[in-house]
C-alpha atoms as a PDB file:
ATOM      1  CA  UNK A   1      42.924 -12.270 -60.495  1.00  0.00           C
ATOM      2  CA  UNK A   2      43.277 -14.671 -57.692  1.00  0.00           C
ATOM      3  CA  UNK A   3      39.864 -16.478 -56.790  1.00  0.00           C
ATOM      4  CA  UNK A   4      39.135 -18.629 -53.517  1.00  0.00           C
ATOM      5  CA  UNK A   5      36.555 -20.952 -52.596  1.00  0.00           C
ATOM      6  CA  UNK A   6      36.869 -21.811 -48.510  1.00  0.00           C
ATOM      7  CA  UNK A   7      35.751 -25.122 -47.576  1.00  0.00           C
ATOM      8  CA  UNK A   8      35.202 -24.732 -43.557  1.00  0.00           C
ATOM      9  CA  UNK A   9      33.143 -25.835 -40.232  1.00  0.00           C
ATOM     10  CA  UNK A  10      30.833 -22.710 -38.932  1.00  0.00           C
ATOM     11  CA  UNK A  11      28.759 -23.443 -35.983  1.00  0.00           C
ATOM     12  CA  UNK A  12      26.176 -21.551 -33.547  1.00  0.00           C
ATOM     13  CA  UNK A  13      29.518 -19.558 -31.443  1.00  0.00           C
ATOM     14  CA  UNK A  14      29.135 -16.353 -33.389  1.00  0.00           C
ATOM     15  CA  UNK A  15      32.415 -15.040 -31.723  1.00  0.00           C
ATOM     16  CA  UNK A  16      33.978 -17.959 -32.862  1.00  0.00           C
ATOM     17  CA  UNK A  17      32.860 -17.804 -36.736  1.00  0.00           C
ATOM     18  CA  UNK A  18      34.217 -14.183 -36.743  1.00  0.00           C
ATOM     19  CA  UNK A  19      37.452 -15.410 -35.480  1.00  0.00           C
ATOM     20  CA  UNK A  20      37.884 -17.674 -38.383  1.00  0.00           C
ATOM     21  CA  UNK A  21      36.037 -15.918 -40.767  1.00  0.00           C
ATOM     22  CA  UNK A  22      39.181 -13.173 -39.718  1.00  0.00           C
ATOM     23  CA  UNK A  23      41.792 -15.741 -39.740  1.00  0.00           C
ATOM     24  CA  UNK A  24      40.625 -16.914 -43.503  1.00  0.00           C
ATOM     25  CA  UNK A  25      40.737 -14.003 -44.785  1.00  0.00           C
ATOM     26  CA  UNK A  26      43.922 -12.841 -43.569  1.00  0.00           C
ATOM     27  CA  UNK A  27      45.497 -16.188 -44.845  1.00  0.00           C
ATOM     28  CA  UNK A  28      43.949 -15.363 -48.160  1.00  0.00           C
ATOM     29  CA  UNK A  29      45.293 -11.976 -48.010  1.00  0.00           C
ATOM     30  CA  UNK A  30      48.877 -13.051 -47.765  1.00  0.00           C
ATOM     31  CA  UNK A  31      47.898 -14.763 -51.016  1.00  0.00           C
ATOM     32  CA  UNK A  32      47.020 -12.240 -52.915  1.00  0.00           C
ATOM     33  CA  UNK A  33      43.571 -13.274 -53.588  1.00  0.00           C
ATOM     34  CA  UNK A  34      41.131 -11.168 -54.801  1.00  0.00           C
ATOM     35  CA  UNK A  35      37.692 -12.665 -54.720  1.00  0.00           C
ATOM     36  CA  UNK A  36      37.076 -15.004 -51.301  1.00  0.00           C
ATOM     37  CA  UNK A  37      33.639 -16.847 -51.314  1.00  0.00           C
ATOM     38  CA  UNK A  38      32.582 -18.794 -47.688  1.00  0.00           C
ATOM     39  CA  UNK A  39      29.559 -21.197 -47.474  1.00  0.00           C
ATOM     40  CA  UNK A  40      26.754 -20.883 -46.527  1.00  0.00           C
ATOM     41  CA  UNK A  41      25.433 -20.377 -42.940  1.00  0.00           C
ATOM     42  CA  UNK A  42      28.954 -18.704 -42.336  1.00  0.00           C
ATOM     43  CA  UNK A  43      27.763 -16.968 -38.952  1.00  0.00           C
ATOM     44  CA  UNK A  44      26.122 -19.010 -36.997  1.00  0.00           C
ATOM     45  CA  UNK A  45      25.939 -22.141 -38.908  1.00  0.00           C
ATOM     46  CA  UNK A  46      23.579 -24.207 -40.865  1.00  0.00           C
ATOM     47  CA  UNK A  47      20.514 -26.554 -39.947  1.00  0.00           C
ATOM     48  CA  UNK A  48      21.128 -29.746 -37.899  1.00  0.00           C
ATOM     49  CA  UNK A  49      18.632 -31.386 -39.556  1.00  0.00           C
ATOM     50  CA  UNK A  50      15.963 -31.171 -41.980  1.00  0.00           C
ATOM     51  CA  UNK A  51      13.104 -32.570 -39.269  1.00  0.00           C
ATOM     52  CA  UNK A  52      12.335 -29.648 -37.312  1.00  0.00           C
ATOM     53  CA  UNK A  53      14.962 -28.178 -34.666  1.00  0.00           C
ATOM     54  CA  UNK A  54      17.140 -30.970 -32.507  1.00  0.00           C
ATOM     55  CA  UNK A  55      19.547 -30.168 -29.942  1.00  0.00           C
ATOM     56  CA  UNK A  56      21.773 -27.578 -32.303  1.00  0.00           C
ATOM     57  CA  UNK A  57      18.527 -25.026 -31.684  1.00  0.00           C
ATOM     58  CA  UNK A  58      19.062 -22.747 -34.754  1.00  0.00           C
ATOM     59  CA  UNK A  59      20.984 -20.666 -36.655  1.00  0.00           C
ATOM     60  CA  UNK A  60      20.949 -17.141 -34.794  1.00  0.00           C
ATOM     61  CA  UNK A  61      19.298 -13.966 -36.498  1.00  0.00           C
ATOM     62  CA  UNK A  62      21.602 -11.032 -37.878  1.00  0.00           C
ATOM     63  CA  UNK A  63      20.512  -7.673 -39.714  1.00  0.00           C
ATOM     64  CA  UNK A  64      21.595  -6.414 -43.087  1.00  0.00           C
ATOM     65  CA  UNK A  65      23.382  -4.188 -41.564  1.00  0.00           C
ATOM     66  CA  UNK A  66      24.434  -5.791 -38.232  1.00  0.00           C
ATOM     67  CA  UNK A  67      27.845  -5.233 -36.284  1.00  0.00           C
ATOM     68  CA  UNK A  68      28.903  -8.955 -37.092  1.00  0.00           C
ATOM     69  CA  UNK A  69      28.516  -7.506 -40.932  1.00  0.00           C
ATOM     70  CA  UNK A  70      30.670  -4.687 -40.111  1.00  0.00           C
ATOM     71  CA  UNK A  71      33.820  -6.419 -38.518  1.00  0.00           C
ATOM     72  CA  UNK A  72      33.543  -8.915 -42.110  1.00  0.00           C
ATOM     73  CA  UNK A  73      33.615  -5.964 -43.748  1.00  0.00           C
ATOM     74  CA  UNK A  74      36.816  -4.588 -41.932  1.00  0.00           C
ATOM     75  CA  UNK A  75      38.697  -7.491 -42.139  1.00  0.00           C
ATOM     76  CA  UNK A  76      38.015  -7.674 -46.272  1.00  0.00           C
ATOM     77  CA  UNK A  77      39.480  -4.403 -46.976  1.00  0.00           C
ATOM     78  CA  UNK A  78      39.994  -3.793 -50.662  1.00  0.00           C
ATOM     79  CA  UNK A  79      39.046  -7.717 -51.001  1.00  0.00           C
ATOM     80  CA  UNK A  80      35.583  -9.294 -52.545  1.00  0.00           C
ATOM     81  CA  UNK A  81      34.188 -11.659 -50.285  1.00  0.00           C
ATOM     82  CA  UNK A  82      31.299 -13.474 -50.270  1.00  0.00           C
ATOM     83  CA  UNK A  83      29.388 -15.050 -46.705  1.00  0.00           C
ATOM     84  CA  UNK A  84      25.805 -16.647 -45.367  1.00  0.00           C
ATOM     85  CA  UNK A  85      23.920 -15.838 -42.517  1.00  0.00           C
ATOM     86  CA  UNK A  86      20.226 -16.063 -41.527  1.00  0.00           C
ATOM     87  CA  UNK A  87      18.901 -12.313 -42.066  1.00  0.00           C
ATOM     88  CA  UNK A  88      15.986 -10.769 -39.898  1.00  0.00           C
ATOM     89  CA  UNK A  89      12.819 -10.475 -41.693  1.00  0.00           C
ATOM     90  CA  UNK A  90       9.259 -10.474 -39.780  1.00  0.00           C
ATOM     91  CA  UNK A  91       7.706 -14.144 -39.529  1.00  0.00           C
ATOM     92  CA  UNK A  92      10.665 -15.888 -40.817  1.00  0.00           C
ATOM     93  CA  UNK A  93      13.859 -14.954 -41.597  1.00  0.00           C
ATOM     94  CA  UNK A  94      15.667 -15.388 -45.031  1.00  0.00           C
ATOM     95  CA  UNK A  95      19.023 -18.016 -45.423  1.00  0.00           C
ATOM     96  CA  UNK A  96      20.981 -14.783 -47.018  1.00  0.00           C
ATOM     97  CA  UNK A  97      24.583 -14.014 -48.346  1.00  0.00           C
ATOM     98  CA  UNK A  98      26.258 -11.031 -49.149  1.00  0.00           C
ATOM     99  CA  UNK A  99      29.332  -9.508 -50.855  1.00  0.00           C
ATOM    100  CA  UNK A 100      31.144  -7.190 -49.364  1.00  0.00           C
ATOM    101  CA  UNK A 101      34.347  -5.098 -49.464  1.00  0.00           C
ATOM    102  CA  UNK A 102      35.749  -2.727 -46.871  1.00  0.00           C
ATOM    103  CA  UNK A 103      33.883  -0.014 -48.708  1.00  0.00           C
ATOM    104  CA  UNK A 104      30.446  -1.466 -47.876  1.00  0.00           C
ATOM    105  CA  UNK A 105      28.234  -4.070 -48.766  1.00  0.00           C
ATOM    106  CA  UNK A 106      28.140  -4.460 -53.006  1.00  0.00           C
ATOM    107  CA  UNK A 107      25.134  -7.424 -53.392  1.00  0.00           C
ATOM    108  CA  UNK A 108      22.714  -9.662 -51.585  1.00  0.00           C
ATOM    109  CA  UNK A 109      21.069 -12.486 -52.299  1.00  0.00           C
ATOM    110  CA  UNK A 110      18.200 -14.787 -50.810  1.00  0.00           C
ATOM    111  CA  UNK A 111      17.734 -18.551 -51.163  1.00  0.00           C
ATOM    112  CA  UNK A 112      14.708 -18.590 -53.438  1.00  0.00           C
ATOM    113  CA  UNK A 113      14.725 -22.821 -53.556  1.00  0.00           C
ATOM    114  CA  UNK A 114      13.961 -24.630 -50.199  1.00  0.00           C
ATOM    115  CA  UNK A 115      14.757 -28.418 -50.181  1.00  0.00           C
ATOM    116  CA  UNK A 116      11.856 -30.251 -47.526  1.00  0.00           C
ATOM    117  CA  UNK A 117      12.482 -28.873 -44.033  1.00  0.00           C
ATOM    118  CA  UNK A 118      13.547 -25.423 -44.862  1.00  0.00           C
ATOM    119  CA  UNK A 119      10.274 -23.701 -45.323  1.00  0.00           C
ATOM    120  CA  UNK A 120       9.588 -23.850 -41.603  1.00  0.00           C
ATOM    121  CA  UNK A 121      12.519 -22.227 -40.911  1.00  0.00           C
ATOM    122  CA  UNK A 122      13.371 -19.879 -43.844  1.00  0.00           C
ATOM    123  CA  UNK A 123      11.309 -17.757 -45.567  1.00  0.00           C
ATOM    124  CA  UNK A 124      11.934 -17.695 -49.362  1.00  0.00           C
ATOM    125  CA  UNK A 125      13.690 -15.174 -51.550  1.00  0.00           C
ATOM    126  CA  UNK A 126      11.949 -14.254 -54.685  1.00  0.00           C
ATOM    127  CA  UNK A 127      14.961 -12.899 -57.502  1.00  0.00           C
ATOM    128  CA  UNK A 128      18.328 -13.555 -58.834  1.00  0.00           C
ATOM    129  CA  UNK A 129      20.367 -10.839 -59.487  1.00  0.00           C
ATOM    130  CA  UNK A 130      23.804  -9.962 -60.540  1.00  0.00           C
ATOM    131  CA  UNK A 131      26.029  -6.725 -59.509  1.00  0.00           C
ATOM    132  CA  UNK A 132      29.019  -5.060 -60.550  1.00  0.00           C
ATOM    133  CA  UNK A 133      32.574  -5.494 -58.077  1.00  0.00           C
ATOM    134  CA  UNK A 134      35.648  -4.233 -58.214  1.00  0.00           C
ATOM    135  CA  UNK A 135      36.764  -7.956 -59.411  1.00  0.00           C
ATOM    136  CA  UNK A 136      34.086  -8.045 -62.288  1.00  0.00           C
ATOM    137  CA  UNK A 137      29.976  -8.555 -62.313  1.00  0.00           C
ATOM    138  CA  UNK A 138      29.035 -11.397 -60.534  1.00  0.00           C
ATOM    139  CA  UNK A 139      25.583 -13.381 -59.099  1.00  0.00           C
ATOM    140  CA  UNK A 140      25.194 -15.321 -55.887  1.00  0.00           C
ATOM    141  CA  UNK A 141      23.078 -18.639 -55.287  1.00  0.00           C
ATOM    142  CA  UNK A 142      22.702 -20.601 -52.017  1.00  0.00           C
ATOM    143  CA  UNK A 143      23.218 -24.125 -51.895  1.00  0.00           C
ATOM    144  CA  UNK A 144      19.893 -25.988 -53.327  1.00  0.00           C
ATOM    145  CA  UNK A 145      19.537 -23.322 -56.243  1.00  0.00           C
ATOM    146  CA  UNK A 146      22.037 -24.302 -58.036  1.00  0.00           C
ATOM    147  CA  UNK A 147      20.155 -27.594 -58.453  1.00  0.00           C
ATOM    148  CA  UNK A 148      17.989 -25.555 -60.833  1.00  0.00           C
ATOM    149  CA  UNK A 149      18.995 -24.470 -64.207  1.00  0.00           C
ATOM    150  CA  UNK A 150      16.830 -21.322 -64.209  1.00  0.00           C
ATOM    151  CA  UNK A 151      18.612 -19.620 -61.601  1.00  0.00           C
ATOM    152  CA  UNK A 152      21.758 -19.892 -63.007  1.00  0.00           C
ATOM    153  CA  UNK A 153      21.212 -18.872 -66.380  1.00  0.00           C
ATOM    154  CA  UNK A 154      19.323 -16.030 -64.849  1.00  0.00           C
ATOM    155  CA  UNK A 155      22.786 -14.518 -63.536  1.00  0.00           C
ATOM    156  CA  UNK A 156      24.214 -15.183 -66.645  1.00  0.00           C
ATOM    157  CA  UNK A 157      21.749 -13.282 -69.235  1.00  0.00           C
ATOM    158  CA  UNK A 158      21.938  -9.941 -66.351  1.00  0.00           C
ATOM    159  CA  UNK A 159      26.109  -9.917 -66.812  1.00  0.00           C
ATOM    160  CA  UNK A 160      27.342 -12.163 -64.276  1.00  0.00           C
ATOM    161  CA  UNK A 161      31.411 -13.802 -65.234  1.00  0.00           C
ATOM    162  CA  UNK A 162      31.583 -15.243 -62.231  1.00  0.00           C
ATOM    163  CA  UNK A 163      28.609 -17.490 -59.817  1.00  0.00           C
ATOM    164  CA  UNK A 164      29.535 -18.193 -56.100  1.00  0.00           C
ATOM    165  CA  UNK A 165      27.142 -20.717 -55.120  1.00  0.00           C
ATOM    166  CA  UNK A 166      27.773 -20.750 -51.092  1.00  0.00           C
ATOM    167  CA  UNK A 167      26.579 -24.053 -49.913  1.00  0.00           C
ATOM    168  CA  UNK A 168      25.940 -26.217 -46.479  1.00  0.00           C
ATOM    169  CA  UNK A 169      25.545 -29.592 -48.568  1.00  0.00           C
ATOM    170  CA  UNK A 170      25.215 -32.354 -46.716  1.00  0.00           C
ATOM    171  CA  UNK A 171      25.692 -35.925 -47.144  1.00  0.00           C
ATOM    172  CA  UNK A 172      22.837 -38.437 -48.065  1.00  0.00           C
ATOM    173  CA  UNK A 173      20.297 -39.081 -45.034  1.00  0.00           C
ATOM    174  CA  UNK A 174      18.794 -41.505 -47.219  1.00  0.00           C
ATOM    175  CA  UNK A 175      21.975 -43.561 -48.847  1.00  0.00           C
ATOM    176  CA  UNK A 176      25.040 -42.942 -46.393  1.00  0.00           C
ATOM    177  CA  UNK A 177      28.408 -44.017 -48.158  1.00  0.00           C
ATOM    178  CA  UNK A 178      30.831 -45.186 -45.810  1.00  0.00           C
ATOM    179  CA  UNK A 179      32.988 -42.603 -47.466  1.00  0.00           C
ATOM    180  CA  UNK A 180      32.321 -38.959 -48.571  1.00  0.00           C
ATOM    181  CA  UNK A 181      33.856 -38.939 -51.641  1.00  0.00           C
ATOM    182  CA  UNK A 182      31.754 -42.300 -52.506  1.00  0.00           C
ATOM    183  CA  UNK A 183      28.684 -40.346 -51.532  1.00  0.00           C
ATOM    184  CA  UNK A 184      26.146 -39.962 -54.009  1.00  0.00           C
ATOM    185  CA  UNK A 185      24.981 -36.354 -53.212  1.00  0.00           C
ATOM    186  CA  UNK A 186      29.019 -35.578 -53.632  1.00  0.00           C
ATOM    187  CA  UNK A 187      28.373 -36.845 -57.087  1.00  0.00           C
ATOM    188  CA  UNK A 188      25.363 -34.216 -57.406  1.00  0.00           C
ATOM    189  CA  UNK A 189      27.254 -31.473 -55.412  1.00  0.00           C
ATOM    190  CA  UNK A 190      29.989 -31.983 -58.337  1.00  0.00           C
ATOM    191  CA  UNK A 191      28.188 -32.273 -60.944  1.00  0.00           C
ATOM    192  CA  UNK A 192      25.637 -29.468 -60.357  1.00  0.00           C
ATOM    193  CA  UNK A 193      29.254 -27.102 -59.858  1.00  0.00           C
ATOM    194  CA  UNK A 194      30.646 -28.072 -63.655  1.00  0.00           C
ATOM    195  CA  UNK A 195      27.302 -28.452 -65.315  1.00  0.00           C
ATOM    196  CA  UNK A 196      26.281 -24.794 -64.448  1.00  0.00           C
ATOM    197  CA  UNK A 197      29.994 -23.577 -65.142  1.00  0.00           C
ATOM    198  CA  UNK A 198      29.830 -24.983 -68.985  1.00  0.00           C
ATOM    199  CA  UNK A 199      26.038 -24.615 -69.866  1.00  0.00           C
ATOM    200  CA  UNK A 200      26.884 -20.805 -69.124  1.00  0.00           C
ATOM    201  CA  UNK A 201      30.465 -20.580 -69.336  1.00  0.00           C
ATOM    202  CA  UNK A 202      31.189 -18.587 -66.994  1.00  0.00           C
ATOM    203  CA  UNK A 203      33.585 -18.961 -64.043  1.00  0.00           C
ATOM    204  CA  UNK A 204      32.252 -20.678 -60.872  1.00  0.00           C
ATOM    205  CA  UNK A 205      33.057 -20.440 -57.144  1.00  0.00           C
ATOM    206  CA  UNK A 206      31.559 -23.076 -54.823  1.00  0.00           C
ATOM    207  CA  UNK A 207      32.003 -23.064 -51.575  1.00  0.00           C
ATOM    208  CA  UNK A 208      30.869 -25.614 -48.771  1.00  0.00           C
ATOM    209  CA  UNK A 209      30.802 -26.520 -45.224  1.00  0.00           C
ATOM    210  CA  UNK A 210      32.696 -29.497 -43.528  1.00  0.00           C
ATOM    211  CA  UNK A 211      32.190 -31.279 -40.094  1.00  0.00           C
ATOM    212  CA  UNK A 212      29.328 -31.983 -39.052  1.00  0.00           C
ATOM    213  CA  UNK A 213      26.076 -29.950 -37.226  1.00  0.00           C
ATOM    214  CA  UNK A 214      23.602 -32.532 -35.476  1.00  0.00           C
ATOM    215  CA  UNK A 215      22.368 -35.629 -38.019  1.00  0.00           C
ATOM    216  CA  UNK A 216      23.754 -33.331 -41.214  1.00  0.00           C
ATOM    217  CA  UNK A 217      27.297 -34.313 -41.886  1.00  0.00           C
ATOM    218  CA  UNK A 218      28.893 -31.873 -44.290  1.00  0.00           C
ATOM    219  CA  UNK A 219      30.537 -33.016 -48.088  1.00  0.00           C
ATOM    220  CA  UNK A 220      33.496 -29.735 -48.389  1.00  0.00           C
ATOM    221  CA  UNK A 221      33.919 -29.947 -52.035  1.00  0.00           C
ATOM    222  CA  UNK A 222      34.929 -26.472 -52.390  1.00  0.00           C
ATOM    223  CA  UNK A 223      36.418 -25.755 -55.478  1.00  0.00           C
ATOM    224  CA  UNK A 224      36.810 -23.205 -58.594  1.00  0.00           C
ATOM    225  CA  UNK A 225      35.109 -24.122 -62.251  1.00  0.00           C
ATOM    226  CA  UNK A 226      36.203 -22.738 -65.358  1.00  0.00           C
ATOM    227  CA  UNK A 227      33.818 -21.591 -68.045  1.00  0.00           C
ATOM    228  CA  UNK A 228      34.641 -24.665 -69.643  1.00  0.00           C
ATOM    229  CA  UNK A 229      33.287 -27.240 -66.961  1.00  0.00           C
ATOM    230  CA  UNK A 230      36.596 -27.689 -66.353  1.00  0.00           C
ATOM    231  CA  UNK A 231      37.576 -27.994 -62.223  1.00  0.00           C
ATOM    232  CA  UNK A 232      40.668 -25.410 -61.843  1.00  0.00           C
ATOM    233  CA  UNK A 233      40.963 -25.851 -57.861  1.00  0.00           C
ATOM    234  CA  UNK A 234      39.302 -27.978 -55.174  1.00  0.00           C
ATOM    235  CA  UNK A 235      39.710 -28.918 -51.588  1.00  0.00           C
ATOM    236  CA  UNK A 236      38.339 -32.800 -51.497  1.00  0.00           C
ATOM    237  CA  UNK A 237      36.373 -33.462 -48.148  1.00  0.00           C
ATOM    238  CA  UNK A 238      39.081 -31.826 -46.132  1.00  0.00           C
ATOM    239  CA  UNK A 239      38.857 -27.776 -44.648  1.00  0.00           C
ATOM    240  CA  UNK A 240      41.179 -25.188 -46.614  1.00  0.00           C
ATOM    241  CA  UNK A 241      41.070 -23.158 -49.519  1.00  0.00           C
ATOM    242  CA  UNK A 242      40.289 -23.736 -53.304  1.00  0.00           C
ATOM    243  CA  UNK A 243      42.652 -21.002 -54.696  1.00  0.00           C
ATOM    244  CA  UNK A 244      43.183 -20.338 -58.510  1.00  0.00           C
ATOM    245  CA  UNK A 245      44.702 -17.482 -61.157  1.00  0.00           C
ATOM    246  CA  UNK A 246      43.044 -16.420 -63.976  1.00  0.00           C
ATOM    247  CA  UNK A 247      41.563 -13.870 -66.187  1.00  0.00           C
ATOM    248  CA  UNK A 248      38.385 -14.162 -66.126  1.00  0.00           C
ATOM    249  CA  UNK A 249      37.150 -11.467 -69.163  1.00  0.00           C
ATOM    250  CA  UNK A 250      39.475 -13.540 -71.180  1.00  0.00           C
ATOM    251  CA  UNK A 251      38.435 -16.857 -69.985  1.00  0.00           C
ATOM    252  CA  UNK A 252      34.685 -16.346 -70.368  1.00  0.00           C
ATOM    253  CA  UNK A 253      35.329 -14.561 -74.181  1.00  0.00           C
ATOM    254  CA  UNK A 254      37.756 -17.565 -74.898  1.00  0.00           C
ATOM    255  CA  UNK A 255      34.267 -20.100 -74.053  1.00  0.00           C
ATOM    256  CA  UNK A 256      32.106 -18.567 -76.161  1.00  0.00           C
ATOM    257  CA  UNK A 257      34.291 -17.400 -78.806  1.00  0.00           C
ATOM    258  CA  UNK A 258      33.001 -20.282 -81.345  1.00  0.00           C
ATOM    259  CA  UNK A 259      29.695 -21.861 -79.409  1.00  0.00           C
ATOM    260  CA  UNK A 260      28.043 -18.786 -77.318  1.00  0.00           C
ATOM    261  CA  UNK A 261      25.220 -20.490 -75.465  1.00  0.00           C
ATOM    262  CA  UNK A 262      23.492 -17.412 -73.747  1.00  0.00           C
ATOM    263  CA  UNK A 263      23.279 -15.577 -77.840  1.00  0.00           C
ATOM    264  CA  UNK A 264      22.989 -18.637 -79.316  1.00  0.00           C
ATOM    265  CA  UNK A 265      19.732 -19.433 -77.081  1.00  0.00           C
ATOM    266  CA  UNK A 266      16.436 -20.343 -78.689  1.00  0.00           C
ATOM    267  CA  UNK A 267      13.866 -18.771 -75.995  1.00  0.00           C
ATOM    268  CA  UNK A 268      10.476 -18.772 -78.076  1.00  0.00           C
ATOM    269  CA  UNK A 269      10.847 -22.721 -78.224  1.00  0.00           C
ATOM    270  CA  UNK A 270      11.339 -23.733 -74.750  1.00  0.00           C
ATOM    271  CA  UNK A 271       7.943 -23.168 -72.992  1.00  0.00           C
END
């Protein structure tokens, strides 16, 4: 199957982030590709900072079943594709993503982790699931939960080949390289994607915002992890498409044909 990670700018013009979310998949399309994963905050964009709202206001609030949903959903067709957006619930709302084909929505998922800042904005999710698709079972994070272990692995022991971890990953506020790629949360961002790949070997999709949105300036990254650790596709800093071909059954038995970390596990000795 063909398997694309989009490394893209979404801000607060909902109209707009349907036209491109539209436009990206119908480049994808005349590619062939089968399983299209977007970052996070894909309608309506991320935070502008982590500080309390600035002059980007916030993200705007979309049902789980909202016409913005819908129109995805018609432009996917018989494609898999994966996208964030802040979902309604009362209080707070959730930072949420969801696959979807033409057929209808086929998994959600919640950010459960909130790096400092989010919790006044987001309320928490509280599970990590994976589902069946027409391109294979698969498991969604968001952004900071791939920082944990836990979440991963969690995917992988319920079935998941396949991770897309949709992200809005900033740059350091702290430590600002003059240069993204000299960045040390790019370093993280990187090493978090091949890390989780290999400790579960299974095949992962990370996808991540570019530009900018108020003080948060945005790494890209985007790119497509074998089960190996091993980087298949990637976009750099720049906008555009991590694409890849592979088998993924095949790949994923090939990993853990001789070392098979999720049987091989030793559970009772870890607490």
């Amino acid at each position: 199957m063909k398997i694309a990670a989009v490394a893209a700018h979404f801000g607060r013009d909902i109209d707009q982030c349907l036209t491109k979310i539209e436009m990206i998949i119908g480049a994808a399309a005349s590619q062939d590709v089968d399983l299209l994963v977007f970052p996070d905050a894909t309608i309506g964009g991320y935070l502008g900072t982590f500080a309390g709202t600035d002059e980007t206001g916030l993200p705007p609030v979309l049902t789980e079943d909202s016409p913005e949903l819908k129109r995805v959903a018609a432009a996917a067709g018989d494609m898999v594709v994966c996208l964030g957006y802040r979902e309604f619930a009362p209080d707070l709302p959730y930072n949420a993503s969801v696959c979807l084909t033409g057929d209808g929505v086929l998994g959600r998922h919640r950010k459960v982790h909130q790096p400092v800042g989010e919790a006044s904005v987001y309320r928490a999710g509280d599970r990590f699931a994976a589902f069946d698709t027409p391109v294979g079972r698969l498991g969604m994070l968001i952004d900071y939960d791939k920082t944990f272990p836990e979440a991963a692995r969690t995917l992988a022991a319920d079935g998941a080949l396949m991770i897309a971890c949709l992200s809005a990953w900033p740059a350091s506020l702290t430590n600002r390289a003059p240069r993204l790629v000299q960045d040390r949360q790019t370093r993280l961002f990187d090493l978090y994607d091949c890390a989780r790949a290999a400790e579960n070997q299974v095949v992962w999709v990370s996808a991540n915002q570019t530009g900018t949105m108020g003080r948060l300036r945005f790494l890209g990254q985007s790119k497509v992890v074998g089960p190996g650790g091993e980087v298949l596709a990637r976009t750099w800093a720049k906008a555009g498409l991590a694409l890849t071909e592979l088998d993924v059954p095949a790949e994923v038995t090939r990993a853990r044909t001789v070392l098979s970390h999720l049987t091989e596990r030793r559970p009772e000795t870890y607490a």
